[in-house]
C-alpha atoms as a PDB file:
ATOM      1  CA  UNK A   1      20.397 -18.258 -12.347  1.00  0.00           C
ATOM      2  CA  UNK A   2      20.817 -18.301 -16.085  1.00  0.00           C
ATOM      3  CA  UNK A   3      20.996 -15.169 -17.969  1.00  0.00           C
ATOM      4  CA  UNK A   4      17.572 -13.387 -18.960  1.00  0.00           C
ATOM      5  CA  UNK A   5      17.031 -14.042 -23.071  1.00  0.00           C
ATOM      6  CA  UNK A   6      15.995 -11.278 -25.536  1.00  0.00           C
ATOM      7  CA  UNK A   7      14.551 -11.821 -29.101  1.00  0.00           C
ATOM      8  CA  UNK A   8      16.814 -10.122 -32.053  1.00  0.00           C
ATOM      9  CA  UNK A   9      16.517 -10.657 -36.076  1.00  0.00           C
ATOM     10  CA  UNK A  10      19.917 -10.435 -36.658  1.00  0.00           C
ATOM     11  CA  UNK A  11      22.322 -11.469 -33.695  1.00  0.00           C
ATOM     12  CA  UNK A  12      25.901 -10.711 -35.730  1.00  0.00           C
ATOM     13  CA  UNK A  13      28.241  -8.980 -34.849  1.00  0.00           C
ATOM     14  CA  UNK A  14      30.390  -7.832 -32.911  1.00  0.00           C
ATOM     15  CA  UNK A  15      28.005  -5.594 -30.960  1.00  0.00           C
ATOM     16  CA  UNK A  16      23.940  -5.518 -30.638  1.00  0.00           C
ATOM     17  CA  UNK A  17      21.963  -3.189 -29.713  1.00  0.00           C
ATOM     18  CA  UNK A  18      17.959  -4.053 -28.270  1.00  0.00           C
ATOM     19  CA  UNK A  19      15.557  -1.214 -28.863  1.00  0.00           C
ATOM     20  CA  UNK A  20      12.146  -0.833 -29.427  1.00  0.00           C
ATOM     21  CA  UNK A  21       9.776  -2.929 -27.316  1.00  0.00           C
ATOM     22  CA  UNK A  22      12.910  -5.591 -26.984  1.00  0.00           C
ATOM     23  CA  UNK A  23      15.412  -2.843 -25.420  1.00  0.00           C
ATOM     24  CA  UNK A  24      12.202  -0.872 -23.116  1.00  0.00           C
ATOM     25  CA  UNK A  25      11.596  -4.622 -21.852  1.00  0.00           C
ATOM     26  CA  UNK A  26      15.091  -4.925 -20.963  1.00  0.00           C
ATOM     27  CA  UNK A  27      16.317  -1.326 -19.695  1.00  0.00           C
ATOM     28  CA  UNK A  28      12.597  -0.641 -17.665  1.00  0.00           C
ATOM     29  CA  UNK A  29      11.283  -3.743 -16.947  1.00  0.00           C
ATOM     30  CA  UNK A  30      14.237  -5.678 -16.480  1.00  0.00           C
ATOM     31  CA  UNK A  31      16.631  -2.908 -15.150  1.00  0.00           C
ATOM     32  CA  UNK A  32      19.736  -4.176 -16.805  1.00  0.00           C
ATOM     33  CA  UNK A  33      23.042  -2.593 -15.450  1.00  0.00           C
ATOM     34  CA  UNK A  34      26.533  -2.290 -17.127  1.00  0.00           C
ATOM     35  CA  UNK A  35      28.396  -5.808 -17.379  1.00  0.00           C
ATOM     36  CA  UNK A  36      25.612  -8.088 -16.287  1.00  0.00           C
ATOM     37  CA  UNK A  37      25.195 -11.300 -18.926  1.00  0.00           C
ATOM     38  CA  UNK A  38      22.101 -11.252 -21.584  1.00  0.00           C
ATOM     39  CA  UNK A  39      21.514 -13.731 -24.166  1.00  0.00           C
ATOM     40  CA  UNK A  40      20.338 -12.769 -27.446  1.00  0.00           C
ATOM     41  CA  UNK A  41      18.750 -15.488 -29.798  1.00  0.00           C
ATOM     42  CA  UNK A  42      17.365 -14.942 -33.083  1.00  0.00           C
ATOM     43  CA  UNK A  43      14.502 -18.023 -32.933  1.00  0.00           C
ATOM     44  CA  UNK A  44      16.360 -20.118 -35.388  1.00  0.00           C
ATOM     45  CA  UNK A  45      18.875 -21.686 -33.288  1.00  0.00           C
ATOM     46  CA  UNK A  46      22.222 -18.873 -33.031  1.00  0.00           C
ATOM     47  CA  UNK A  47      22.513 -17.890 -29.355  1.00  0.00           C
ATOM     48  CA  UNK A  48      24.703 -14.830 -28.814  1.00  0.00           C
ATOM     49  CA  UNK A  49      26.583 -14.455 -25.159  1.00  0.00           C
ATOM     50  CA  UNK A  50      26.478 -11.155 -24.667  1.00  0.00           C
ATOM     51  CA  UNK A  51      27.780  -8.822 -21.627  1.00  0.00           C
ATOM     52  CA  UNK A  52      25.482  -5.237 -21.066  1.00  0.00           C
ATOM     53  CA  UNK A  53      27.881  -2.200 -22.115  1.00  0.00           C
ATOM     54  CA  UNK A  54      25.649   0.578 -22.081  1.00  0.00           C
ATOM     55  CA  UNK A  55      21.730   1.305 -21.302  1.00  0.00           C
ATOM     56  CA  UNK A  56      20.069   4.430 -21.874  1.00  0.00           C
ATOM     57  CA  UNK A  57      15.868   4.510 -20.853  1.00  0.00           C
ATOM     58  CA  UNK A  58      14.732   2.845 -23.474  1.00  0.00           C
ATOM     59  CA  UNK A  59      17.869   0.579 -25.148  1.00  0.00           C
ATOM     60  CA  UNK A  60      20.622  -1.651 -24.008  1.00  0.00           C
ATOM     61  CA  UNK A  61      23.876  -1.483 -26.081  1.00  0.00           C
ATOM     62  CA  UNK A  62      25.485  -4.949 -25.667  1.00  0.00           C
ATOM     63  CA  UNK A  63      28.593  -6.946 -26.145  1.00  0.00           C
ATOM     64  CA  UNK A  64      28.821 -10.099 -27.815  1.00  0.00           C
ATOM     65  CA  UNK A  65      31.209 -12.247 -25.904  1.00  0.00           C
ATOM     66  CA  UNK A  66      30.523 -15.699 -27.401  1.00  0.00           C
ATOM     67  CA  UNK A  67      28.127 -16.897 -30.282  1.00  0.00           C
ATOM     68  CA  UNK A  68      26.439 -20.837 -30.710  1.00  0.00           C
ATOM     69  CA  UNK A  69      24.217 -22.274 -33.226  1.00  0.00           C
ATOM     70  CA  UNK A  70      21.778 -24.942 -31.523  1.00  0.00           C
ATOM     71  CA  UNK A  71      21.254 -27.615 -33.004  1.00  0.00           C
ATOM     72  CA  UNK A  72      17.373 -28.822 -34.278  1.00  0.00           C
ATOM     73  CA  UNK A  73      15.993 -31.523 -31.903  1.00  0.00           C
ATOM     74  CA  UNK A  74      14.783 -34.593 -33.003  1.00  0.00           C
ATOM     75  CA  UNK A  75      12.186 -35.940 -33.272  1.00  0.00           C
ATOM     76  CA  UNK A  76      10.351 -32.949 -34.510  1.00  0.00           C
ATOM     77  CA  UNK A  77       7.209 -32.119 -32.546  1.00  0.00           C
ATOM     78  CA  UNK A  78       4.176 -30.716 -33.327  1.00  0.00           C
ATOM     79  CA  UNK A  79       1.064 -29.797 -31.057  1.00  0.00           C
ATOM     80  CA  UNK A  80      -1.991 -29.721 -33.624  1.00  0.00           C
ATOM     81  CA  UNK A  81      -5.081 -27.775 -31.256  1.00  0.00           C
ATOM     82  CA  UNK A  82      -8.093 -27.543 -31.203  1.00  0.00           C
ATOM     83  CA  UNK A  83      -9.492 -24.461 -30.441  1.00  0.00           C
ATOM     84  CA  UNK A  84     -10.143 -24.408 -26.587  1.00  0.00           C
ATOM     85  CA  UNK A  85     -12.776 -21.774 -25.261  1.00  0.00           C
ATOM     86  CA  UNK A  86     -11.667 -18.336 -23.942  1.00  0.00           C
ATOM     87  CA  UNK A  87      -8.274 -17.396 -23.326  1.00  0.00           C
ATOM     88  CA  UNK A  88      -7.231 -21.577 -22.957  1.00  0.00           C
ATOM     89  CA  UNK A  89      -5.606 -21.536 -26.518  1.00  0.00           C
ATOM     90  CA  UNK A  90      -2.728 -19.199 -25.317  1.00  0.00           C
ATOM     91  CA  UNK A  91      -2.392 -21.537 -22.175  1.00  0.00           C
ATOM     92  CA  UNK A  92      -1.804 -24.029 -24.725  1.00  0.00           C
ATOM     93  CA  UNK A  93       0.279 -22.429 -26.510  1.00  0.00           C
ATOM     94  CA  UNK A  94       2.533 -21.193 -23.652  1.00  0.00           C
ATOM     95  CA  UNK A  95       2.713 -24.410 -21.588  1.00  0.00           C
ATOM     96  CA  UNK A  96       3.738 -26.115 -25.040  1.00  0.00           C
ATOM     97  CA  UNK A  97       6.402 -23.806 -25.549  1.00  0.00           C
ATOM     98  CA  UNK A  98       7.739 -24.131 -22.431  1.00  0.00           C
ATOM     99  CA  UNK A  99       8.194 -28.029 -22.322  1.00  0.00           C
ATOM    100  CA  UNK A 100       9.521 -27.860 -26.185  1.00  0.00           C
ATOM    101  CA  UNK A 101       7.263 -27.862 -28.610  1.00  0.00           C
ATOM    102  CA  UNK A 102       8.581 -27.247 -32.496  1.00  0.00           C
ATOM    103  CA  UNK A 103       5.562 -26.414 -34.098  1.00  0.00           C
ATOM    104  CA  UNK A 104       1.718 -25.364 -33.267  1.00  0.00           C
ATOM    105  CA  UNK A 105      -1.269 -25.896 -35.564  1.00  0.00           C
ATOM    106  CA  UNK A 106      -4.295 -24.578 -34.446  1.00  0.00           C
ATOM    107  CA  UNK A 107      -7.705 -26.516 -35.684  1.00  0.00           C
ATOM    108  CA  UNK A 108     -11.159 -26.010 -36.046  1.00  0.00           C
ATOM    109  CA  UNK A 109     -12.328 -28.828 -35.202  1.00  0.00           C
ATOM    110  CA  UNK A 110     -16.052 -30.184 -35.434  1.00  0.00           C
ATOM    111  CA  UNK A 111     -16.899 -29.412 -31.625  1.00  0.00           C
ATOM    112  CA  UNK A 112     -15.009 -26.347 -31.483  1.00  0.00           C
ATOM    113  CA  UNK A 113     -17.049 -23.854 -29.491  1.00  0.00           C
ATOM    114  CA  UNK A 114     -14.724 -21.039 -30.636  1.00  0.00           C
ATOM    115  CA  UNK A 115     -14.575 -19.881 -34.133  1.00  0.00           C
ATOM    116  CA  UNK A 116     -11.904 -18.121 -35.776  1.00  0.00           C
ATOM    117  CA  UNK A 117     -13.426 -15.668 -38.470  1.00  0.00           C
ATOM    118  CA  UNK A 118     -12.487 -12.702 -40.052  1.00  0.00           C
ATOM    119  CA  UNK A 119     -10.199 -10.171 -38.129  1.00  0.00           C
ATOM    120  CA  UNK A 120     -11.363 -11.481 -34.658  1.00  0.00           C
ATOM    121  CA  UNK A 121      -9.543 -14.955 -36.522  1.00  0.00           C
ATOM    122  CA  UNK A 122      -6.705 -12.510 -37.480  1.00  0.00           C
ATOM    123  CA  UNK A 123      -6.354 -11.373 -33.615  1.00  0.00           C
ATOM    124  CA  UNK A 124      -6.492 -14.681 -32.090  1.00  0.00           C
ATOM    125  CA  UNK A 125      -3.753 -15.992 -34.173  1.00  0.00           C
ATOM    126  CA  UNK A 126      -1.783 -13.024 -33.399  1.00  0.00           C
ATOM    127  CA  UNK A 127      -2.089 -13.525 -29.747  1.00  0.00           C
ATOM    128  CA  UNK A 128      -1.295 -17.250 -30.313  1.00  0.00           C
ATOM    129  CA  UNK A 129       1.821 -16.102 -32.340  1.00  0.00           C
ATOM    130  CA  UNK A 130       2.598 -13.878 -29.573  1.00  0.00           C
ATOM    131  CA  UNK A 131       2.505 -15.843 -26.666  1.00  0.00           C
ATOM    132  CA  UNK A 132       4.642 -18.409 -28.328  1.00  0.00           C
ATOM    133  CA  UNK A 133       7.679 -15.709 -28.750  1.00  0.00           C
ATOM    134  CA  UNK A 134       7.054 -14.723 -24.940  1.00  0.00           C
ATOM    135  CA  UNK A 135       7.399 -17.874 -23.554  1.00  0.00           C
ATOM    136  CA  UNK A 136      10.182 -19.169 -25.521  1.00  0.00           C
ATOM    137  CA  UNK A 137      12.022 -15.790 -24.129  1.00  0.00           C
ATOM    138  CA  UNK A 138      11.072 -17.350 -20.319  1.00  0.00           C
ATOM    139  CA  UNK A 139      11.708 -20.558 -21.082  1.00  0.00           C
ATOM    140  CA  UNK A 140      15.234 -19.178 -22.239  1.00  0.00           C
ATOM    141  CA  UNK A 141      14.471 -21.239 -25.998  1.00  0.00           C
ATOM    142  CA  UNK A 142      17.051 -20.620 -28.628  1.00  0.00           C
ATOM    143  CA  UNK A 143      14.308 -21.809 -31.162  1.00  0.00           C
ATOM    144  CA  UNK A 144      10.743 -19.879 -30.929  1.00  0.00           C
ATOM    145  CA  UNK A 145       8.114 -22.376 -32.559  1.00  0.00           C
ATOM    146  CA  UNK A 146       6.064 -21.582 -35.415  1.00  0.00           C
ATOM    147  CA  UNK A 147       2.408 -21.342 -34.952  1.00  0.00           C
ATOM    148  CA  UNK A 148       0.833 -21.950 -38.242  1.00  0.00           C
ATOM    149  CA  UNK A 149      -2.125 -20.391 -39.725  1.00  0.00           C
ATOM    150  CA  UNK A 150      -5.828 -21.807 -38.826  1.00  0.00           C
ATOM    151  CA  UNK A 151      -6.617 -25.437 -40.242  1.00  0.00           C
ATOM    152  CA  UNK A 152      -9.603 -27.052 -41.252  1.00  0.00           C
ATOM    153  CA  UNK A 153      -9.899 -31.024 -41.094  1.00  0.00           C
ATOM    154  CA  UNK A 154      -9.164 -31.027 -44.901  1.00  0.00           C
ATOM    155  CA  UNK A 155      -6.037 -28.946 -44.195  1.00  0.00           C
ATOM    156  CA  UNK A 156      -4.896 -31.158 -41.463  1.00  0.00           C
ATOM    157  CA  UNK A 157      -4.959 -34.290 -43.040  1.00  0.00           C
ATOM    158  CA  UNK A 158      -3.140 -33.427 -45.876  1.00  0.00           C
ATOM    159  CA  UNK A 159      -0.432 -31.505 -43.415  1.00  0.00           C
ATOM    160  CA  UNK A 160      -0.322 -34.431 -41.000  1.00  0.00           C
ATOM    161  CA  UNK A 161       0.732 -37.262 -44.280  1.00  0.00           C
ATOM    162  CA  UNK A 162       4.298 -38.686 -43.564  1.00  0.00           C
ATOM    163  CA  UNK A 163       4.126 -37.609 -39.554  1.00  0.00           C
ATOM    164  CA  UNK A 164       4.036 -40.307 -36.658  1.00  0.00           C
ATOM    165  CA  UNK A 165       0.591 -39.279 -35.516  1.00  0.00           C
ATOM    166  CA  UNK A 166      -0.563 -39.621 -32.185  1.00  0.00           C
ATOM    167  CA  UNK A 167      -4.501 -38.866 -31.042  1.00  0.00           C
ATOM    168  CA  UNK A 168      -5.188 -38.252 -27.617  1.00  0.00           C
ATOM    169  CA  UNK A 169      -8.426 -40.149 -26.737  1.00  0.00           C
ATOM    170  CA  UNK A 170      -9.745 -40.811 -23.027  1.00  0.00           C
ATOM    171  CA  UNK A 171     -11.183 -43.743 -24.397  1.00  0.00           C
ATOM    172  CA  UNK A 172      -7.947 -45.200 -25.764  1.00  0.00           C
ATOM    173  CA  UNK A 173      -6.400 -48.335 -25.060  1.00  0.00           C
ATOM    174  CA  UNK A 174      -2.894 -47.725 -25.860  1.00  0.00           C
ATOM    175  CA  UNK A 175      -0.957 -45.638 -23.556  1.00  0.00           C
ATOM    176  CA  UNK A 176       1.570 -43.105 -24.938  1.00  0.00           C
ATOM    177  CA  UNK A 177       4.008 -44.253 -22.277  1.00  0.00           C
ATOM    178  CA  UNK A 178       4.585 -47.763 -24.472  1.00  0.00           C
ATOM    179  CA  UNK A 179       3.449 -46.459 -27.924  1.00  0.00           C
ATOM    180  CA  UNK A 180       6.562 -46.936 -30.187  1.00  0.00           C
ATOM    181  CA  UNK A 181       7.948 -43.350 -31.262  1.00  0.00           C
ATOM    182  CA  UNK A 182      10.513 -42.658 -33.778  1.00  0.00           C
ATOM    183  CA  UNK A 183      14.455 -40.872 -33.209  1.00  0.00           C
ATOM    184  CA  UNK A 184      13.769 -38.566 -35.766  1.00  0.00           C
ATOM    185  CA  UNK A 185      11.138 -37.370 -38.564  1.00  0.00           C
ATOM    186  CA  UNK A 186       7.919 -35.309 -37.196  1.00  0.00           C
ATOM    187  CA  UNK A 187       5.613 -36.680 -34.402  1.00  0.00           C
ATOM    188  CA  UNK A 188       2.398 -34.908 -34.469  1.00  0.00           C
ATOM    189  CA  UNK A 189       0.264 -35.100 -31.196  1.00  0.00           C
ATOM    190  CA  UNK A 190      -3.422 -34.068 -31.585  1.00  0.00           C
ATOM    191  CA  UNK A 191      -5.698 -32.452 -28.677  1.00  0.00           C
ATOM    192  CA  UNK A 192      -9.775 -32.144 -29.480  1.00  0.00           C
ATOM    193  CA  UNK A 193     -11.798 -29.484 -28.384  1.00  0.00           C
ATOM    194  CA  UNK A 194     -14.082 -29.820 -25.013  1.00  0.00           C
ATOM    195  CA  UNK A 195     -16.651 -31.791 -26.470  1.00  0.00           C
ATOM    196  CA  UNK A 196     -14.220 -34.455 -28.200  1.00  0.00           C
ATOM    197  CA  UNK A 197     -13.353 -36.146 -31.683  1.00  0.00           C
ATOM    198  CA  UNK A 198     -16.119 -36.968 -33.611  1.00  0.00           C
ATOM    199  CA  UNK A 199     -15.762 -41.028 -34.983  1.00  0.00           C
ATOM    200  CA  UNK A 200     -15.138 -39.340 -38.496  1.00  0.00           C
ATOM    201  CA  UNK A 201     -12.398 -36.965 -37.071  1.00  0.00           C
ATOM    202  CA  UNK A 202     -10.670 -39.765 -35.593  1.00  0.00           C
ATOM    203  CA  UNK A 203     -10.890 -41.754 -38.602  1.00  0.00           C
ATOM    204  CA  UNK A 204      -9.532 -39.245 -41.089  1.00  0.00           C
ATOM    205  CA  UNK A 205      -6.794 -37.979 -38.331  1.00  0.00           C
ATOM    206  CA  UNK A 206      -5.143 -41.724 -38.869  1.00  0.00           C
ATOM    207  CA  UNK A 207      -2.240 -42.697 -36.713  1.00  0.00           C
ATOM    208  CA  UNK A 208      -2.540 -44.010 -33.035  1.00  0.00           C
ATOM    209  CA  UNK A 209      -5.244 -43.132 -30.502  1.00  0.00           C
ATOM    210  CA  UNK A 210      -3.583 -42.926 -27.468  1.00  0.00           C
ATOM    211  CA  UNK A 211      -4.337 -42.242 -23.713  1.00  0.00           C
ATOM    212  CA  UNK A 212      -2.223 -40.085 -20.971  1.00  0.00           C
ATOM    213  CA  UNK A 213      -3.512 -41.894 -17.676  1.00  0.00           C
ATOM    214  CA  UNK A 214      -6.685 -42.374 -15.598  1.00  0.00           C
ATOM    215  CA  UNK A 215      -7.390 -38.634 -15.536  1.00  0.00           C
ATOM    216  CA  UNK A 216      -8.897 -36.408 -17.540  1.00  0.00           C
ATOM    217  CA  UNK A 217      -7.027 -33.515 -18.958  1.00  0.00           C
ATOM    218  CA  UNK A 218      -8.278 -30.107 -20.275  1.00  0.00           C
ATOM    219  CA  UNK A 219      -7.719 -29.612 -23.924  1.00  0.00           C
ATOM    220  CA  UNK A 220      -5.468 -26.489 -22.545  1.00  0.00           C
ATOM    221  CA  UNK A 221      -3.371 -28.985 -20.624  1.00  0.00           C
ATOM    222  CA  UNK A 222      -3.144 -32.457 -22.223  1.00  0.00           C
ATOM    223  CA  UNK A 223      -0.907 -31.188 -25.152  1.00  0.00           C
ATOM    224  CA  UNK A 224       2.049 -30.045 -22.479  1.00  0.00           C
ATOM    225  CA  UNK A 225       1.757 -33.460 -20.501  1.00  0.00           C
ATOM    226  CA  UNK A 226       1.878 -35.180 -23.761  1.00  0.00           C
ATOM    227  CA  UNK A 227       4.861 -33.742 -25.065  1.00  0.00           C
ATOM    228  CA  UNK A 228       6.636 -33.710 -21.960  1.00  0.00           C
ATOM    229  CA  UNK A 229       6.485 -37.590 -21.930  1.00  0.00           C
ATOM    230  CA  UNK A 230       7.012 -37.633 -25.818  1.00  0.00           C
ATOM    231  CA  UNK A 231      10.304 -35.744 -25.169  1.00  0.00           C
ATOM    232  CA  UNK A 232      11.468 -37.677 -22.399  1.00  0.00           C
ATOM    233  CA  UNK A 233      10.891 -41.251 -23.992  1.00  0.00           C
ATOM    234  CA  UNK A 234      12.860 -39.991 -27.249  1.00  0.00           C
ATOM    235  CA  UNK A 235      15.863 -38.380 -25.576  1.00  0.00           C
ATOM    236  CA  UNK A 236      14.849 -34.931 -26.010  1.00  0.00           C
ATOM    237  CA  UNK A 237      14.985 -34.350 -22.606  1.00  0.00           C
END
């Protein structure tokens, strides 16, 4: 089993030391014991080996045994979301995370149900933001994505110029399984809300309007299955 992965700023050093939510996760939760292995990333690609020296109740005093810098994959992919109703945005989020994904932008689009405004806006994001740091810990990620701040369709089109754009669309013809895709740059794959694109949404969105299979996904599901076959067609996997 691979070693259990903790989030740190700064992983140089000689020594490290987890504290604070970080080192109560890992001495209670976890119940790490003297000389068992821990990696320590800092999100940005440096993975430090480390070995557990010391643990008190609340930190975890660590030795750094071996240090790596990952390097970025390519193609670069994004996951651009609509907001899904209830608590299906941090599904999203955390099955994206888990297969790979680089980058998050969340989206109001036109059939949106959910509405980010004000500090409820401020929470969600958080929470979005959040779950994408957890689940790059389980998925044992050297890199935690970035979730951006809340786009409108304005904001998205002008973000999207220069990326290899890809729409899911149940009504699509072209399947992403034969869709050509690019070895590097930024592919952007783009989920609507429950109730679908609008024709001016897909219009302004650009790129290629693509399809998954026969079935219908949920708008908390399709963006995982997409990028999973993204990442296997262009060697990420």
């Amino acid at each position: 089993m691979s070693a259990p992965v903790f989030l740190a700023d700064d992983v140089s050093g000689s020594r490290l030391v987890l504290d604070g939510p970080e080192g109560r996760h890992a001495a209670g939760a976890r119940r790490l014991a003297a000389g068992e292995a821990v990696d320590v990333v800092d999100g940005r690609g440096t993975r430090a080996d480390c070995r557990v020296v010391q643990t008190t109740r609340d930190t975890v005093v660590l030795e750094v045994v071996g240090r790596r810098v990952e390097p970025v994959p390519a193609p670069r992919l994004v996951l651009v979301q609509a907001l899904p109703k209830g608590d299906r945005g941090e599904l999203a989020v955390e099955l994206a995370t888990e297969v790979g994904v680089d980058e998050v932008v969340p989206w109001v689009a036109a059939r949106c149900v959910m509405q980010w405004k004000g500090e409820r806006g401020d929470k969600q994001l958080a929470r979005w933001r959040s779950t994408a740091r957890e689940a790059g810990k389980q998925s044992r990620r050297a890199w935690t994505p970035e979730v951006a701040a809340l786009h409108t369709t304005d904001r998205l089109v002008a973000r999207l110029a220069g990326a290899t754009v890809l729409v899911l669309h149940e009504a699509a013809q072209v399947p992403l399984t034969q869709v050509p895709l690019p070895a590097d740059g930024e592919v952007a794959l783009v989920v609507g809300p429950e109730g679908g694109l609008t024709e001016d949404e897909l219009a302004r969105l650009g790129g290629t309007a693509v399809r998954l299979g026969p079935t219908v996904l949920r708008t908390s599901t399709a963006g995982a299955a997409a990028l999973a076959v993204v990442s296997a067609r262009t060697g990420r996997w």
